[in-house]
C-alpha atoms as a PDB file:
ATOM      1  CA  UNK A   1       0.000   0.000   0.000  1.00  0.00           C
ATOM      2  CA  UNK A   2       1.350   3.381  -0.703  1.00  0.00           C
ATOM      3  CA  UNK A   3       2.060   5.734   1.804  1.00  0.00           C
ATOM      4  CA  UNK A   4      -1.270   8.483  -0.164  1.00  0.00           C
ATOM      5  CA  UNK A   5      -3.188   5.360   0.031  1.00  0.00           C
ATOM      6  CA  UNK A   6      -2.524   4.663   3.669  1.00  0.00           C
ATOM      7  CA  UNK A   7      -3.051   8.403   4.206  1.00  0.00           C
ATOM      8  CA  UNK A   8      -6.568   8.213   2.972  1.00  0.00           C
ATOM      9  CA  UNK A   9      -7.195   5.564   4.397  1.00  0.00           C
ATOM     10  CA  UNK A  10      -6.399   6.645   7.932  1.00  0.00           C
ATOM     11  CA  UNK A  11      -8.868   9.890   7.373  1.00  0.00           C
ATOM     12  CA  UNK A  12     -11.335   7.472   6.252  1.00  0.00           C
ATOM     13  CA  UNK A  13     -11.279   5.709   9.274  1.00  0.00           C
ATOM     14  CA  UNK A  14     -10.935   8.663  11.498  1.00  0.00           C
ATOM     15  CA  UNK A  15     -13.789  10.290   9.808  1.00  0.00           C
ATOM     16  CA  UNK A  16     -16.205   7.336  10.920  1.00  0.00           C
ATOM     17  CA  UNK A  17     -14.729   7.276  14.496  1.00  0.00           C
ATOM     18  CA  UNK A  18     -15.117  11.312  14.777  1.00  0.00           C
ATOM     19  CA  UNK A  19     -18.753  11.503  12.861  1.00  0.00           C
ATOM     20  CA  UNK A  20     -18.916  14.381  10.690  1.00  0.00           C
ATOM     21  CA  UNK A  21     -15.966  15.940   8.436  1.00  0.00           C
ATOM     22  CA  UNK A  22     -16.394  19.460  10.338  1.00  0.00           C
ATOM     23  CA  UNK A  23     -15.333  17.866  13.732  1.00  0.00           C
ATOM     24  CA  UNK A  24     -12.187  16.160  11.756  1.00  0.00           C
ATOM     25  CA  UNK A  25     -11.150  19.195  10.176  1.00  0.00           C
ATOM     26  CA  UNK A  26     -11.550  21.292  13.626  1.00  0.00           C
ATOM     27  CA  UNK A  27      -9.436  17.818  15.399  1.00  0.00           C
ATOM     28  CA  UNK A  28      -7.320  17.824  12.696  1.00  0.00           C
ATOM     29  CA  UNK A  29      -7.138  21.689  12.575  1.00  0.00           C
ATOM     30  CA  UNK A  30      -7.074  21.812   8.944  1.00  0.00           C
ATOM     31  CA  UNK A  31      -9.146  23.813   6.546  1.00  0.00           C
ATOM     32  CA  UNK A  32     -11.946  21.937   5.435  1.00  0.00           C
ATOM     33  CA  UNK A  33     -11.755  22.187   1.597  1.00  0.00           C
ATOM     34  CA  UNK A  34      -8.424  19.911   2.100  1.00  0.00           C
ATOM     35  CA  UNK A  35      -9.916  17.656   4.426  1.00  0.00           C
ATOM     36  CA  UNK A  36     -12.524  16.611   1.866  1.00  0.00           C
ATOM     37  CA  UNK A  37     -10.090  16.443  -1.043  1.00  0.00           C
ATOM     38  CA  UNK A  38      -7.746  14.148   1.090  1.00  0.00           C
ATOM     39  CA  UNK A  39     -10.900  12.163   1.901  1.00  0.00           C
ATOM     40  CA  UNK A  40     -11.470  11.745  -1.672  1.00  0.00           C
ATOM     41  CA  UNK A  41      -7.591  10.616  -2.350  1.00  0.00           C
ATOM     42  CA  UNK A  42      -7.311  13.929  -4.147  1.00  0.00           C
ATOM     43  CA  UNK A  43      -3.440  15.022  -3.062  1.00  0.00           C
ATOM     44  CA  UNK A  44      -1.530  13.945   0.411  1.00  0.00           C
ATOM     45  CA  UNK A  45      -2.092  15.389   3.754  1.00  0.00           C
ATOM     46  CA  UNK A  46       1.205  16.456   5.529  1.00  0.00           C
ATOM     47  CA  UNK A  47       2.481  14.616   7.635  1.00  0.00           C
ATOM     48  CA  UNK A  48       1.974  16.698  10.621  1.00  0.00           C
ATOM     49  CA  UNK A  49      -1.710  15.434  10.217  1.00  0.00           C
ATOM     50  CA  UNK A  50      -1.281  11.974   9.414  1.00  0.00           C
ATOM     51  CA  UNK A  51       0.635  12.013  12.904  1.00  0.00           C
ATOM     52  CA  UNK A  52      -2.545  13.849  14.203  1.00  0.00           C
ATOM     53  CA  UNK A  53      -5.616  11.172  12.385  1.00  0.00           C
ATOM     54  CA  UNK A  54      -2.728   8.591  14.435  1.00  0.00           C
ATOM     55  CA  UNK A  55      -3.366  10.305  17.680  1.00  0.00           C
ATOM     56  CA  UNK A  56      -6.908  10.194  17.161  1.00  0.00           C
ATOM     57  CA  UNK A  57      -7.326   6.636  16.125  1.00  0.00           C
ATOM     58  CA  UNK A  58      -5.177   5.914  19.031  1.00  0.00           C
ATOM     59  CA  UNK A  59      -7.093   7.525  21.443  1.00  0.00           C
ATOM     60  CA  UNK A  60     -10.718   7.253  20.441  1.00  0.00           C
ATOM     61  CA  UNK A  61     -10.058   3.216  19.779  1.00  0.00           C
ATOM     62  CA  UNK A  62      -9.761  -0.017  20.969  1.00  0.00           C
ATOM     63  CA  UNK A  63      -7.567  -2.032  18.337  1.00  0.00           C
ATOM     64  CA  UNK A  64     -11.161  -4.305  18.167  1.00  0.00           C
ATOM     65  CA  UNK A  65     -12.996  -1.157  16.965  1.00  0.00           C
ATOM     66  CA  UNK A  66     -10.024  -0.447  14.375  1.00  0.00           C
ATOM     67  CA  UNK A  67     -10.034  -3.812  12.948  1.00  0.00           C
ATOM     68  CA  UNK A  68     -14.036  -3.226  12.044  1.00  0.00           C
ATOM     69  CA  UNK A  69     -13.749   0.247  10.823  1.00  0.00           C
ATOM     70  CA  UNK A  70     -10.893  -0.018   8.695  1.00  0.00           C
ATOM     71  CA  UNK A  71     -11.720  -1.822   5.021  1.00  0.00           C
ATOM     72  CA  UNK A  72      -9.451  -5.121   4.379  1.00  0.00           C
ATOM     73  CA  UNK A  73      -6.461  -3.711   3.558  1.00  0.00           C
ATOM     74  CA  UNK A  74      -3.893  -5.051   0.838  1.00  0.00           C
ATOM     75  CA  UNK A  75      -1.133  -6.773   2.235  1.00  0.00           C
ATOM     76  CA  UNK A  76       2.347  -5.285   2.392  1.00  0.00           C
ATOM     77  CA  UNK A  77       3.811  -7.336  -0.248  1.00  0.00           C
ATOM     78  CA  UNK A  78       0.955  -6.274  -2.839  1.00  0.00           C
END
């Protein structure tokens, strides 16, 4: 998986856990035009808020809620 796809993926996730993309982008505090167009896989967050979806995951989750939020994900090898 490549690192934009993880990326996504990780807002994905975060936006089911948080509820609404307003509360992301104010959690995240990023603007919420580039919120929406990460969400859609349109360009690559920073990595200052990867690191912050991370914290959030982290925090809001048990690694059983994780497992059934996140879509099966393609192994590392493909």
């Amino acid at each position: 998986m490549s690192d934009k796809n993880l990326r996504t993926k990780a807002l994905q996730v975060a936006l089911r856990v948080v509820g609404s993309e307003r509360a992301l982008s104010r959690r995240l505090q990023v603007p919420a035009a580039d919120l929406s167009k990460w969400l859609r896989g349109e360009g690559n967050p920073p990595q200052s808020t990867f690191l912050r979806t991370v914290d959030l995951l982290v925090e809001h989750s048990s690694v059983d809620q994780l497992v059934e939020l996140t879509p099966t994900l393609e192994s590392p090898e493909g």
